[in-house]
Each structure stands twice: as C-alpha cells, then as structure tokens.
Protein backbone atom coordinates (compact mmCIF):
# COMPACT_ATOMS: atom_id res chain seq x y z
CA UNK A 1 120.58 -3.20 -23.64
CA UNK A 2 120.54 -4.62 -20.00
CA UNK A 3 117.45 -4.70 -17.77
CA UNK A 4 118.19 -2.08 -14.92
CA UNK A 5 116.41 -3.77 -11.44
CA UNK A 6 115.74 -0.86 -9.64
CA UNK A 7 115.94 -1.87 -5.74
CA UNK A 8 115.99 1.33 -3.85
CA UNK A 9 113.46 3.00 -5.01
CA UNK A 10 112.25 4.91 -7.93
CA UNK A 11 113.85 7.87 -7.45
CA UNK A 12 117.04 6.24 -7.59
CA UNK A 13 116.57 4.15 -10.90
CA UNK A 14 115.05 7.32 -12.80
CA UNK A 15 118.38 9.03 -12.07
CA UNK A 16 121.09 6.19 -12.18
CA UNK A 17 118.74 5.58 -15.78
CA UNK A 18 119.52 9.23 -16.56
CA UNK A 19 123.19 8.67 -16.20
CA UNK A 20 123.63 5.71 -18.16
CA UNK A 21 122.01 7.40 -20.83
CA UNK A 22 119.49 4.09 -20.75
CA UNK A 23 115.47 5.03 -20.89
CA UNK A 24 113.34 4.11 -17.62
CA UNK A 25 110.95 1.17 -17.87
CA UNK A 26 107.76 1.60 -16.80
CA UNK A 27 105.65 -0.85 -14.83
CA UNK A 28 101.73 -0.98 -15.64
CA UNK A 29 99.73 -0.59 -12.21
CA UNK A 30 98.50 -3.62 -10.55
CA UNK A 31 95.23 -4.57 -11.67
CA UNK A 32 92.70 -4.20 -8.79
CA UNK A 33 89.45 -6.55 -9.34
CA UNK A 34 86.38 -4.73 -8.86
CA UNK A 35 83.28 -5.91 -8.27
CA UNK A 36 80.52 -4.60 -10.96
CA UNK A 37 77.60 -2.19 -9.94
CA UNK A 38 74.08 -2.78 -11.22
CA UNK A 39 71.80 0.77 -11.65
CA UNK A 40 67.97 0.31 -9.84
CA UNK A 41 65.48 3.04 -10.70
CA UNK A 42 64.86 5.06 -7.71
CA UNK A 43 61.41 3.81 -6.25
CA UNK A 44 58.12 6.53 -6.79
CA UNK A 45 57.00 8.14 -3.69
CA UNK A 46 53.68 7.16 -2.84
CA UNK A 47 50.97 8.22 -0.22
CA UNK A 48 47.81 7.12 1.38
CA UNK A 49 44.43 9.07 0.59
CA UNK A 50 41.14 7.70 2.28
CA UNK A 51 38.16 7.51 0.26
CA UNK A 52 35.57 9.46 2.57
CA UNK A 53 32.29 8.98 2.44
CA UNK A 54 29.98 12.18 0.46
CA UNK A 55 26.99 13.07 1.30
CA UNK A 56 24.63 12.11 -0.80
CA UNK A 57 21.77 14.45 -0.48
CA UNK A 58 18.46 14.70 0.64
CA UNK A 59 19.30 14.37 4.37
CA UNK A 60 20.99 11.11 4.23
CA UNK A 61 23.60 10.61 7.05
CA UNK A 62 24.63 7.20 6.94
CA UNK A 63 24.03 4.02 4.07
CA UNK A 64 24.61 0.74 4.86
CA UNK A 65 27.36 -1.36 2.83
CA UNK A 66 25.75 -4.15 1.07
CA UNK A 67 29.35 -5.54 -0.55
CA UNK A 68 32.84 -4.85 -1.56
CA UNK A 69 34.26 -4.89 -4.92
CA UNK A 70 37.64 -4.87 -4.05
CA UNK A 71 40.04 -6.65 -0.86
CA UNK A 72 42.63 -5.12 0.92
CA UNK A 73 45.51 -5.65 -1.76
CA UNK A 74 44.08 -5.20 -4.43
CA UNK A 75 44.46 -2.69 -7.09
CA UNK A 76 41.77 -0.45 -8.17
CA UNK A 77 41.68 2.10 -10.88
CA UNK A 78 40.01 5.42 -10.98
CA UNK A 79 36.23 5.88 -10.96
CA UNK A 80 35.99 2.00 -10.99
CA UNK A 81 33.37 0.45 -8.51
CA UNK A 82 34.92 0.32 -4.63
CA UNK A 83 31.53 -1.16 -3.35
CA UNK A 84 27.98 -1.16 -2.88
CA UNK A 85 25.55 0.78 -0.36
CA UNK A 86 21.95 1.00 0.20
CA UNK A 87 20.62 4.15 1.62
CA UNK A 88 17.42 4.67 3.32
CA UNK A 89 15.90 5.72 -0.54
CA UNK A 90 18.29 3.80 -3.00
CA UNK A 91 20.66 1.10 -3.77
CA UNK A 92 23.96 2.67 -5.65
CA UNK A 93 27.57 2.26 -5.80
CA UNK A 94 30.09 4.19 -4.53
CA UNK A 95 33.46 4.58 -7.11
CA UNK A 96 37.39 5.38 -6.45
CA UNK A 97 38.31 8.61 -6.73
CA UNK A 98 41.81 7.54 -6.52
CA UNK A 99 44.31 4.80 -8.36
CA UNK A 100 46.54 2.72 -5.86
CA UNK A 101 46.91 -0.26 -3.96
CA UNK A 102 43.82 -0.57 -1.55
CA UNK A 103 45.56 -0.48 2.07
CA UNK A 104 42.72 -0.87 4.58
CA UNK A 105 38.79 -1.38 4.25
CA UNK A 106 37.53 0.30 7.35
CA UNK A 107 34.54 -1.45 7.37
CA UNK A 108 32.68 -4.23 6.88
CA UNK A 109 29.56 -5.50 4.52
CA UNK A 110 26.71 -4.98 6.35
CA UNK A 111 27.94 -2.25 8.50
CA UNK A 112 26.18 1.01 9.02
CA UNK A 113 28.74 3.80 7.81
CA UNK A 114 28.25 7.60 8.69
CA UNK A 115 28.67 10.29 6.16
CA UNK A 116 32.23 12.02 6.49
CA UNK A 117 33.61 8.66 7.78
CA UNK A 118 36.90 7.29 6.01
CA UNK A 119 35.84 3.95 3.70
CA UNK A 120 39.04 2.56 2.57
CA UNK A 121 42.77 3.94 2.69
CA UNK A 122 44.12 3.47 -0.84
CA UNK A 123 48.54 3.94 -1.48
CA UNK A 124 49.00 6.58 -4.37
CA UNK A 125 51.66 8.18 -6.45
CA UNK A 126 52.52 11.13 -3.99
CA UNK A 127 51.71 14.47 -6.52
CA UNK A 128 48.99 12.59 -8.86
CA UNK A 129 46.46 14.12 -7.10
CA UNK A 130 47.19 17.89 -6.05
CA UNK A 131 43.93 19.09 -5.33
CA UNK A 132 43.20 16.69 -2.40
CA UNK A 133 44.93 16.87 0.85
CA UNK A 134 48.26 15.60 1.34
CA UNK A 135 48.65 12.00 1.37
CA UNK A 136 49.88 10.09 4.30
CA UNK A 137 53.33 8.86 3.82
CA UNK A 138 53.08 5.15 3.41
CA UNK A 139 55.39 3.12 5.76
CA UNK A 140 58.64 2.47 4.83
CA UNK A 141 60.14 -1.28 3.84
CA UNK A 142 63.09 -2.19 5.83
CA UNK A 143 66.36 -1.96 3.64
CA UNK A 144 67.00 -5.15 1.96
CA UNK A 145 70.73 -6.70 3.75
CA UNK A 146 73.75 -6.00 1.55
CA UNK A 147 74.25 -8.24 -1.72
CA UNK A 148 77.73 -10.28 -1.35
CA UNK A 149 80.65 -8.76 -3.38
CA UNK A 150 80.50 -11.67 -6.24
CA UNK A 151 76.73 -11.35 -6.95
CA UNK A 152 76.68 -9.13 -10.15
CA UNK A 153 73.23 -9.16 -11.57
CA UNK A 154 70.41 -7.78 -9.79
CA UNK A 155 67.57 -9.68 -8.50
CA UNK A 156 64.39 -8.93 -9.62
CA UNK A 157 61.36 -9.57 -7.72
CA UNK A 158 59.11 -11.92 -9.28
CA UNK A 159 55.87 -9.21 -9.07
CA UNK A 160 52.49 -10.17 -7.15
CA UNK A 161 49.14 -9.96 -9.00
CA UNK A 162 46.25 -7.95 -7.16
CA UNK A 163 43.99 -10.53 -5.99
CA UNK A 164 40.04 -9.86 -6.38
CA UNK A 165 37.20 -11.27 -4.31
CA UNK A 166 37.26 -14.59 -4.56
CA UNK A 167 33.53 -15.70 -6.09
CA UNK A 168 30.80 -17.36 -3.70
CA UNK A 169 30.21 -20.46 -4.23
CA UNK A 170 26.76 -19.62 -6.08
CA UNK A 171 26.42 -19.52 -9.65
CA UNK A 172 26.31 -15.60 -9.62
CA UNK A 173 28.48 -12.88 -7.73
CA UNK A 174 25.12 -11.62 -7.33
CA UNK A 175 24.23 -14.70 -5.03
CA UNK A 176 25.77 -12.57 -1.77
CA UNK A 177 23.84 -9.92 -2.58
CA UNK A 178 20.45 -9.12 -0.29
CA UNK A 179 18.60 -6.28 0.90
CA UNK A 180 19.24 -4.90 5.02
CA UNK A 181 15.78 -6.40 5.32
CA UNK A 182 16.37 -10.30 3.77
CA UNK A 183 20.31 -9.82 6.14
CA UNK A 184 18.57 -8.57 9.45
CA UNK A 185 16.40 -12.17 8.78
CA UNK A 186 19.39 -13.88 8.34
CA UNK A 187 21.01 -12.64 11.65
CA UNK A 188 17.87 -13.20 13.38
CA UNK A 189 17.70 -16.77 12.52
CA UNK A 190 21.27 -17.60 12.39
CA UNK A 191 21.42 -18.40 8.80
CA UNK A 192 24.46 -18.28 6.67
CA UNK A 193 23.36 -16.50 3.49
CA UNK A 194 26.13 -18.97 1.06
CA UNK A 195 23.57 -21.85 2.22
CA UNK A 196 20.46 -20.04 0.66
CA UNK A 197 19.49 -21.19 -3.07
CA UNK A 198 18.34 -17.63 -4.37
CA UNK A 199 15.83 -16.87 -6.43
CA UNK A 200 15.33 -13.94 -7.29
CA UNK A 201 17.47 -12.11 -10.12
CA UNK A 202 20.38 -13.26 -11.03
CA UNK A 203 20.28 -15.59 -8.07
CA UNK A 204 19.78 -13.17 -4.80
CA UNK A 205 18.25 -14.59 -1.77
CA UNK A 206 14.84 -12.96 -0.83
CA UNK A 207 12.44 -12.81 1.87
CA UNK A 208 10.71 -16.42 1.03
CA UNK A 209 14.24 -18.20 0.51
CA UNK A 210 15.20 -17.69 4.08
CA UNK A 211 11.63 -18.35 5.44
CA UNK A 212 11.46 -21.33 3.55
CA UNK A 213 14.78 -22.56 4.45
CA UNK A 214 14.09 -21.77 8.29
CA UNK A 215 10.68 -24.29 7.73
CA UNK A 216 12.76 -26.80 6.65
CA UNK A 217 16.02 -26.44 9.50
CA UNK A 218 12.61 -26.29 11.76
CA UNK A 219 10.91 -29.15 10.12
CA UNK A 220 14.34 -31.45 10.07
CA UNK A 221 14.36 -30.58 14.05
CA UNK A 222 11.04 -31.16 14.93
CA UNK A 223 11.49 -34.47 13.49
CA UNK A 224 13.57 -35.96 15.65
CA UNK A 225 13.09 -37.74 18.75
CA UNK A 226 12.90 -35.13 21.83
CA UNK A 227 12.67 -36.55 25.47
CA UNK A 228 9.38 -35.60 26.81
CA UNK A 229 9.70 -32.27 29.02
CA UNK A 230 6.91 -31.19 31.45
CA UNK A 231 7.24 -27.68 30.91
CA UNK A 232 8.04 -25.43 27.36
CA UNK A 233 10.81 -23.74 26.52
CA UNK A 234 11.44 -20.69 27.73
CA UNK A 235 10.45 -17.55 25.20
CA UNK A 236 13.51 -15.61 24.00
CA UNK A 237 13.48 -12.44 22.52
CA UNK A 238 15.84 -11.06 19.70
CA UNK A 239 16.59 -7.28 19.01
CA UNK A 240 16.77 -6.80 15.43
CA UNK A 241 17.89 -3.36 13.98
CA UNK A 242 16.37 -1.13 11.89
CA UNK A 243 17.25 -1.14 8.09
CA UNK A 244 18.11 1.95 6.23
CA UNK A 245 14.52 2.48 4.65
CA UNK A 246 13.01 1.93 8.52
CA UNK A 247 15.68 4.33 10.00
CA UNK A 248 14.64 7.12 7.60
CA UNK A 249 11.17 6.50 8.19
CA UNK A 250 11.28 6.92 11.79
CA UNK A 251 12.78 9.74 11.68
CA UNK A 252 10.53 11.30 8.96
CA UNK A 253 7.37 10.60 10.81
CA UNK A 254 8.86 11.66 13.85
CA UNK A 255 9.47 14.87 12.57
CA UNK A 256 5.90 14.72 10.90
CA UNK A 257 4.38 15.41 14.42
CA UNK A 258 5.51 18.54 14.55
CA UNK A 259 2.51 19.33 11.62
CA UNK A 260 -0.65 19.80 12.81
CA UNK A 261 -2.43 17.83 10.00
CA UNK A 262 -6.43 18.35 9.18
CA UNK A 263 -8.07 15.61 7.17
CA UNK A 264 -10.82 15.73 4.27
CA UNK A 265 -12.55 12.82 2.47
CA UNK A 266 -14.69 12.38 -0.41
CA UNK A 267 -16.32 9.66 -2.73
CA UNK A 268 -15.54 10.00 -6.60
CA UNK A 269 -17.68 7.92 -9.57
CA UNK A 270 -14.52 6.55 -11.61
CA UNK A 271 -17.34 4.73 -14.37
CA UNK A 272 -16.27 7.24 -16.73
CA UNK A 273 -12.67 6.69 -16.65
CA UNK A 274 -12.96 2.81 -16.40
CA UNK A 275 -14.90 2.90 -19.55
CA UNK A 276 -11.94 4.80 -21.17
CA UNK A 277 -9.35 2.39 -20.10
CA UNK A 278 -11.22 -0.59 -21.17
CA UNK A 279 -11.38 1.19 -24.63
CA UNK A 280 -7.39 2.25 -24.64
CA UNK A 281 -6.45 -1.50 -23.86
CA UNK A 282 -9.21 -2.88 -26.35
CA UNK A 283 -7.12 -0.95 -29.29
CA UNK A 284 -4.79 -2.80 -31.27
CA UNK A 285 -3.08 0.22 -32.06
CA UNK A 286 -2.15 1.38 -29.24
CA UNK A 287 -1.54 -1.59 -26.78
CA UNK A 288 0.33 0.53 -23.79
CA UNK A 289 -1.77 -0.02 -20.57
CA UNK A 290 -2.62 3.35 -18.41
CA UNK A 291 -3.29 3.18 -15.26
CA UNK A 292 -6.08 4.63 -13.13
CA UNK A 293 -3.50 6.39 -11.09
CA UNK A 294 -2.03 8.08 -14.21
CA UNK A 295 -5.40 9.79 -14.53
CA UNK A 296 -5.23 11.18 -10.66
CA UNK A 297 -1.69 12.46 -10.99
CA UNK A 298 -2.62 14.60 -14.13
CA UNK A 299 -5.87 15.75 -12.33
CA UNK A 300 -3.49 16.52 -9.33
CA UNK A 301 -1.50 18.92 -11.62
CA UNK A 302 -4.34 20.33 -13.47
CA UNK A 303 -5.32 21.29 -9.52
CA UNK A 304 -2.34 22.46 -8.54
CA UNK A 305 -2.35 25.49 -11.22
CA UNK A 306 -5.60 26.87 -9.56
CA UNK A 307 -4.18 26.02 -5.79
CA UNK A 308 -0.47 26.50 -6.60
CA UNK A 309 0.10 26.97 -1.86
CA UNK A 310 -0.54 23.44 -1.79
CA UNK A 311 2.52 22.97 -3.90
CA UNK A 312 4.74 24.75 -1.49
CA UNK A 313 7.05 23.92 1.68
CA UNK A 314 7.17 25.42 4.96
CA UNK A 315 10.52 26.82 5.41
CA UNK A 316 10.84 27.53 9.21
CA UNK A 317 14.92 28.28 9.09
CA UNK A 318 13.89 31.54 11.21
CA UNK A 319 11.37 30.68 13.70
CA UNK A 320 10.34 33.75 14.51
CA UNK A 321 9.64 34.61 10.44
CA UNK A 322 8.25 31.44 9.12
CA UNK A 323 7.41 31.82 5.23
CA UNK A 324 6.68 29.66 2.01
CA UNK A 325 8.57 28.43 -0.64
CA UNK A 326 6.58 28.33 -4.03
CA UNK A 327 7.59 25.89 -6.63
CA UNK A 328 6.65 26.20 -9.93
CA UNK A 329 7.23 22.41 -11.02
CA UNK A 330 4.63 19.56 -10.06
CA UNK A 331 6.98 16.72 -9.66
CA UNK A 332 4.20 14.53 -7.93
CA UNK A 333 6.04 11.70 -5.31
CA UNK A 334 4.70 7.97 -6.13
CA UNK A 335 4.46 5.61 -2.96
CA UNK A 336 5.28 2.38 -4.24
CA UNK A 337 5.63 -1.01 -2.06
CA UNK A 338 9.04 -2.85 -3.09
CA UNK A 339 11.19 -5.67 -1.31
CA UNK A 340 13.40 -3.08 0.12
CA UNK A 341 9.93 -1.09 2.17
CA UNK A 342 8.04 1.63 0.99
CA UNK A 343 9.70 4.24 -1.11
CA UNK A 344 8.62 7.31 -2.99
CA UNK A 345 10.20 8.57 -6.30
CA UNK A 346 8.28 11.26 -7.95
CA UNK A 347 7.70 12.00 -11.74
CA UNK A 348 9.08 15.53 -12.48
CA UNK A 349 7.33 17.90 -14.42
CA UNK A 350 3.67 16.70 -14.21
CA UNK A 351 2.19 19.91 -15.81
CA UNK A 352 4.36 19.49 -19.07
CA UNK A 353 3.61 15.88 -19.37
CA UNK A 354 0.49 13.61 -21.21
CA UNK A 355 -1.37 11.13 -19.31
CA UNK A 356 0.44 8.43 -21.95
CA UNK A 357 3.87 10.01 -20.19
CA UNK A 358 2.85 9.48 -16.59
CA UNK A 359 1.79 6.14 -17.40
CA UNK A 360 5.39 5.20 -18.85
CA UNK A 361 7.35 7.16 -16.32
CA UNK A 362 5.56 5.04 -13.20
CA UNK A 363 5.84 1.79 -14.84
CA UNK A 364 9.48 2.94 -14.93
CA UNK A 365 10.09 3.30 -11.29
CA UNK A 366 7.63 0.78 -10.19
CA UNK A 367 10.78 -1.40 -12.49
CA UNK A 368 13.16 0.12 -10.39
CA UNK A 369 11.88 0.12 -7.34
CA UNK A 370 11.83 -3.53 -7.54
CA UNK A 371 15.22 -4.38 -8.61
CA UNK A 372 16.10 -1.37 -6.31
CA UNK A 373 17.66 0.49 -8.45
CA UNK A 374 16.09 3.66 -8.31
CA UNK A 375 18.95 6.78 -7.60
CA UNK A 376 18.81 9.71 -5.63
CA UNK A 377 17.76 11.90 -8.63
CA UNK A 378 14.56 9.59 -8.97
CA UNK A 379 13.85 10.21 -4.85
CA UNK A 380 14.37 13.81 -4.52
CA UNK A 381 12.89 17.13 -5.11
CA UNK A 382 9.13 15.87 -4.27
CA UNK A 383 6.38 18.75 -4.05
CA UNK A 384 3.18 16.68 -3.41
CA UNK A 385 2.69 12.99 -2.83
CA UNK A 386 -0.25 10.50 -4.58
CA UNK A 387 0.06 7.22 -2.19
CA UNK A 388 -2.33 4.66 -3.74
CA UNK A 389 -2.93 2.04 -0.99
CA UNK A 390 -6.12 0.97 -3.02
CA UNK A 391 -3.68 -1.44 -4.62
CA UNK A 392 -3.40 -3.52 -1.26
CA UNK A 393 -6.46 -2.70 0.31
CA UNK A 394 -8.47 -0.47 2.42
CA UNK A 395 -11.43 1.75 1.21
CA UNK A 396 -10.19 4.90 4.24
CA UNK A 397 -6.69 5.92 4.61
CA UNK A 398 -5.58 8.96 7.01
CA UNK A 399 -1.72 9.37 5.08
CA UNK A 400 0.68 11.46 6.85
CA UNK A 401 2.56 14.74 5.13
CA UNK A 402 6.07 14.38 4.36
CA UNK A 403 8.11 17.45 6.48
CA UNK A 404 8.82 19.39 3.09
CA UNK A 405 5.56 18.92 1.35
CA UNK A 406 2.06 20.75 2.60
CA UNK A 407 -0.51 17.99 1.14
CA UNK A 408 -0.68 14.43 0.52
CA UNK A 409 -3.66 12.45 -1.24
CA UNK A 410 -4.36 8.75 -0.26
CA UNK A 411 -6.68 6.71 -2.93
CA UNK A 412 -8.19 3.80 -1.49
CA UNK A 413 -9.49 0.59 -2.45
CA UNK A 414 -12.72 1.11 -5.37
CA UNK A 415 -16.11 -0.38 -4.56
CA UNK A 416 -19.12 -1.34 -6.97
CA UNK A 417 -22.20 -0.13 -5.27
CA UNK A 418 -25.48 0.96 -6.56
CA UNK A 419 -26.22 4.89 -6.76
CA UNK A 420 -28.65 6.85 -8.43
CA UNK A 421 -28.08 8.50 -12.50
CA UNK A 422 -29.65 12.18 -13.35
CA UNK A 423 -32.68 10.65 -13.90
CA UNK A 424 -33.39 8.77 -10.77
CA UNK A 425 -32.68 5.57 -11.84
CA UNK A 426 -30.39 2.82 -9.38
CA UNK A 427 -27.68 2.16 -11.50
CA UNK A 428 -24.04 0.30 -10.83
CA UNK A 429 -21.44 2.93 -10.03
CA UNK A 430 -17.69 1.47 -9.16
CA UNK A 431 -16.65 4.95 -6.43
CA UNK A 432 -13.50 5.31 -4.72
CA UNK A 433 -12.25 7.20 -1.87
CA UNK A 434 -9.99 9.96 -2.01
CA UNK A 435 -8.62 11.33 1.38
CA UNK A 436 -6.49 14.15 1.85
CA UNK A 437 -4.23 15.34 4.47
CA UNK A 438 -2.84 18.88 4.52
CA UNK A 439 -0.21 21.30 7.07
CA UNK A 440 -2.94 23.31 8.79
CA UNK A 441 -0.63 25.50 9.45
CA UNK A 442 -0.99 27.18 5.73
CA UNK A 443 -3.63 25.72 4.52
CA UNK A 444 -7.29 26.13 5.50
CA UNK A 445 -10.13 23.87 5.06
CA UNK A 446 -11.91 25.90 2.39
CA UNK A 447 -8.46 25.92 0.15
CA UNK A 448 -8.08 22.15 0.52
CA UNK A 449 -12.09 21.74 -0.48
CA UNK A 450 -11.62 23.16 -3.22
CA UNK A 451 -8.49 21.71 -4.14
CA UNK A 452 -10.43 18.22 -3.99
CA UNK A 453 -12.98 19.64 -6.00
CA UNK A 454 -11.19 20.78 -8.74
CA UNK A 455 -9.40 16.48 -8.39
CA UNK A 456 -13.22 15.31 -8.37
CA UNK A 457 -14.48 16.88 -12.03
CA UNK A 458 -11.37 16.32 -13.49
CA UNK A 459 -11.93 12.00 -12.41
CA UNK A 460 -15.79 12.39 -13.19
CA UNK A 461 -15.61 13.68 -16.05
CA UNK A 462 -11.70 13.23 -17.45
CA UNK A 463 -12.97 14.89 -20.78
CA UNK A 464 -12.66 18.30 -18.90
CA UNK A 465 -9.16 17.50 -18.62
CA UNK A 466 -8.61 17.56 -22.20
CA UNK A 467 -9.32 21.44 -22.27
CA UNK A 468 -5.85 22.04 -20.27
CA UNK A 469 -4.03 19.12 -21.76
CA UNK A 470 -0.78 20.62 -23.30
C-alpha cells in the first residue's frame, strides 16, 4: 500500500482516500509545551483589633506603663502578658485579649495612658473573634511580579521568627523595672536607668541606687579642677510630675474638703495589752507575732456593731436628697508606707475574723505593699480606715476622711509616763493617743464619743473583748 501525500487539503485526501478504497492516515496533533502550574493556598484574611484600655475600678482613669512585654512584630498569644502598669493603688499587668501579630504600640514605657485609650493594634484572623467589633482590614502587600514561564516550583519564603525584647544588659529583665517615683528621679537628674546597679529584688533600681549614684557623678565632678568664678551658678529649677499614687492623692484630698471634718482625741493605757504580747511571743508554741494594731482593728469592729453610721458612706448622687449607705461588712483600710507612697488596702470582714487572723492578713499586705504587688481587690471596698503613724512618729495626728468613708482613726506614737493605779500609787503606764476624725455632716460629737469609748475599754482591758470574740 502507497503513502497518499495529501497536498490540498484534508477534505480532498479523505475523499480521493474514499475512492481508492485506501484508509486515511491520521496525523497526531502537534505537541504544544506547556509550562506547569504550581497550587498556593489562598492566604487567611486577617484584621486589626486594638487592645483598649478597661477600666479598672475604683475611680481610676489613667495608669502609667512601667514596661512592655512584647515589640511591634512580635507575636503574642491570648491572655499572655502585653505589659505592665502601675496605677495610683497597684502594680498589675495588663494581658491580650487577642492572638496576632502586634502592629503598633501606641505608647511608650513610662507614659501616662487614659482609660478607653487604644494600647496596641494587634493583626488577627478576620472571624476568630465575633463578639468584638469588626477588625480593621490590614493593608494589603503589593502583588509579587510574574514568575518567568520556565520557573516550575514555587518559592517558598524562608519564614521570620517573632522577635522579643531584647534583655538589658543587667543580670535580670527585672533590672528595667522601677517605680514612677525611682523614674521621675531619674529624669530629674538625667540618669540612664541601664547604668544603675540595682538592688533591690531581683535587681530593680530604688530610691538609694540613684541617690547614691548622683553622689558619686557629683563627687567625680567636684573633683576636678574648676577655674575660680566670682559669682555662683545660677539656681535652676526642674518641674517634676506627679506619679500615679501622688495624682490620686491630690485629687482625693481635694475632694476631702468638701467634708466638714470635727476632731476628737483621747489617751489610752495599752500596759495591759503589752503584757499580753510579751506573753504570746514568749510561747514556744505559738511563735506568730501580733501586733498592737491587730488589737485596735478588732476593737474597731467590736465598735462598729454598737455605732454601725460610722460604717456608712455619704451618697450625695441627688443633692437635693442626700442619704446613707449602710454596710454590713467591717473591711477596716490599713495605711501602710511602701516605696511606691502611701497606700491603703483593707482586711475584709473584720467582724468574722480572730485577732490571730488580722495579724496574718496585715503582715500579708504590708508583703505586698512592698514588692507592690497588692491588686485592686486588696485596695477597694474600704468602710473605715486605722492609719497608724505611731510607727514613724508623732504622739498627735489630725488624719483626713477618705470621700466614701465617714470616720478615720489615727494612733500615734506610745509614751512611758508615770500615772496614778486605783490605789493612788505613781506607777509606769506606756499611753498612746488615739485621734479621730469624722464627716460632721452625719455624725455628731456625742456618737463619735462614744464610739471612742467603746475603742478605749476594749484596749484597756482587751479581756472584754473576749466576750464578743466569735
């Protein structure tokens, strides 16, 4: 059989093919080279949420940020630490309510942030979190330019860890770390904190690190040579803000003013409950040490369930109907002296407590209140304040009410002096002076007498407390 070239076309070799009786020949298609696809995973749509600042009670309305956990970059997981802020009562951190990519830190350490303000901007999965509002759409990338036509595996970017915070060059990532107090010292005088051997815990720089290393930058100075001037220099004066704890305290006492307070004083014989202590810390058995001022917060309570108004508030929300706000719980408010200022946690529950308890629960916070650690719940929901400035000094104190309390009791500083017995005889007696301040407002002078009264026999003679003891 011959090979049939077909020249003219298909049409006319199918049919001269059909004449001859001779079956066509097909010819295979052409082979076309092309180029191989790769498949990519379409990329998850993600969003930006910003981490906003709560309130966090008690009339707070701005912290300060002491440091930042994370750097822009980074990746942080859910309810893992973002940073750390000190309020005007407490030193806490603040966690993410959101896993992502952190976009943008909208503020500094040290800075002074208002509540309802934005802290960071973190990049989400868009839908992973419903319930919030709807994310920002994060920007776009440019499109990548077109792969050449022989390239026929896919490149595959060589992924980017999320960096941390690098470490200081202390021996502790707690080095950086220092109360608005210790930093507004270090702006003052100019000093970088990184050149400050701490010692406190785990290496933070306190008050006496930076004094002592201004004495020495002063004492290196005044060393040298200086060319002999006629005249000083001239006096220069810095503004320095106010920390958190002074902020709040300005405007507490500020808006203590507005009470028109009424002050009574009285010497109490503590011999009786001196002797008891030395006998509690003489015994081998029971080696826990109570305080003196455990004694006058139980005596406090006992008082209170006699004079319950001088538990109260004022609640002046209508001005023209002002009324009172019983509270049934004696959670008495502490004023203790830390690094950070003075603060005042209070021990719930006084009335359902031993003397023992009270003892255990203010060495607690006084713990606290030094590493400043002490939370919101330990701060709030005071009814009366016990502010013992005997512990520094001063025999006569004239304390101020706090704007949601009606009474407050400063103890001051005990004396030994010699006083008369039942029979007539000089003997030593160690007395102490209590002085109270109350809202005149509710309270009249007869009430708050009496109130001190009731305090008085329960420190004279702390066996009548064991009648009510529960």
């Amino acid at each position: 059989m011959s090979i049939l070239r077909c020249n003219s076309g298909l049409s006319w070799a199918l049919r001269s093919c059909q004449s001859r009786r001779v079956l066509p020949i097909t010819r295979s298609p052409p082979t076309i080279s092309i180029p191989r696809r790769t498949f990519h995973a379409a990329p998850s749509l993600w969003g930006v949420k910003s981490q906003v600042l709560k309130d966090v009670g008690e009339g707070i309305t701005e912290v300060q940020i002491i440091q930042w956990y994370v750097e822009e970059g980074a990746h942080i997981e859910e309810w893992k630490p973002l940073c750390q802020y000190q309020s005007d009562k407490a030193v806490d951190d603040i966690t993410s309510r959101y896993e992502g990519i952190v976009k943008k830190l909208h503020f500094e350490a040290d800075d002074t942030v208002p509540t309802g303000k934005a802290l960071c901007d973190i990049e989400v999965e868009d839908g992973k979190y419903p319930d919030d509002n709807p994310p920002t759409p994060a920007p776009t990338q440019p499109s990548p330019a077109p792969i050449q036509a022989e390239a026929t595996q896919p490149i595959q970017g060589t992924p980017v860890a999320p960096q941390t915070q690098a470490p200081s060059g202390n021996s502790s990532r707690y080095a950086a770390l220092a109360t608005p107090a210790v930093r507004g010292m270090l702006k003052a005088h100019n000093v970088n904190i990184q050149d400050i051997p701490g010692t406190g815990k785990d290496g933070r720089v306190l008050k006496e690190d930076v004094l002592r290393f201004v004495a020495a930058r002063e004492h290196a100075t005044t060393a040298q040579p200086m060319a002999p001037t006629t005249t000083g220099p001239p006096q220069t004066e810095t503004a320095v803000g106010l920390t958190p704890i002074q902020s709040q305290m300005f405007k507490t006492m500020t808006r203590s003013l507005n009470i028109p307070h009424f002050l009574y004083a009285d010497e109490l014989n503590i011999n009786n409950i001196t002797a008891m202590r030395k006998k509690l810390a003489n015994d081998p058995k029971d080696p826990r040490r109570i305080t003196f001022l455990s004694f006058v917060i139980k005596a406090v309570s006992l008082a209170l369930n006699e004079y319950p108004i001088l538990n109260a508030k004022v609640d002046t929300s209508n001005p023209d109907k002002p009324q009172l706000i019983m509270r049934p719980k004696h959670n008495i408010g502490v004023a203790m002296d830390t690094p950070q200022g003075l603060i005042v946690p209070n021990i719930k529950d006084v009335a359902n407590r031993s003397i023992a308890d009270v003892a255990a629960e203010i060495s607690r916070l006084s713990a606290l209140g030094k590493e400043g650690r002490l939370t919101p719940a330990d701060l709030s929901g005071g009814t009366i304040t016990v502010s013992n400035i005997g512990n520094i000094g001063g025999t006569y104190v004239a304390p101020v009410i706090v704007s949601n309390e009606v009474a407050i009791l400063g103890v001051g500083k005990s004396k030994t002096v010699p006083v008369f017995d039942d029979a007539g005889q000089v003997t030593k007696g160690e007395l102490v002076n209590f002085s109270w301040s109350a809202d005149h407002r509710v309270v009249d002078g007869a009430t708050m007498a009496r109130m001190a009264n009731k305090v008085r026999d329960c420190i004279e003679s702390p066996e009548l407390m064991l009648l009510n003891l529960r």
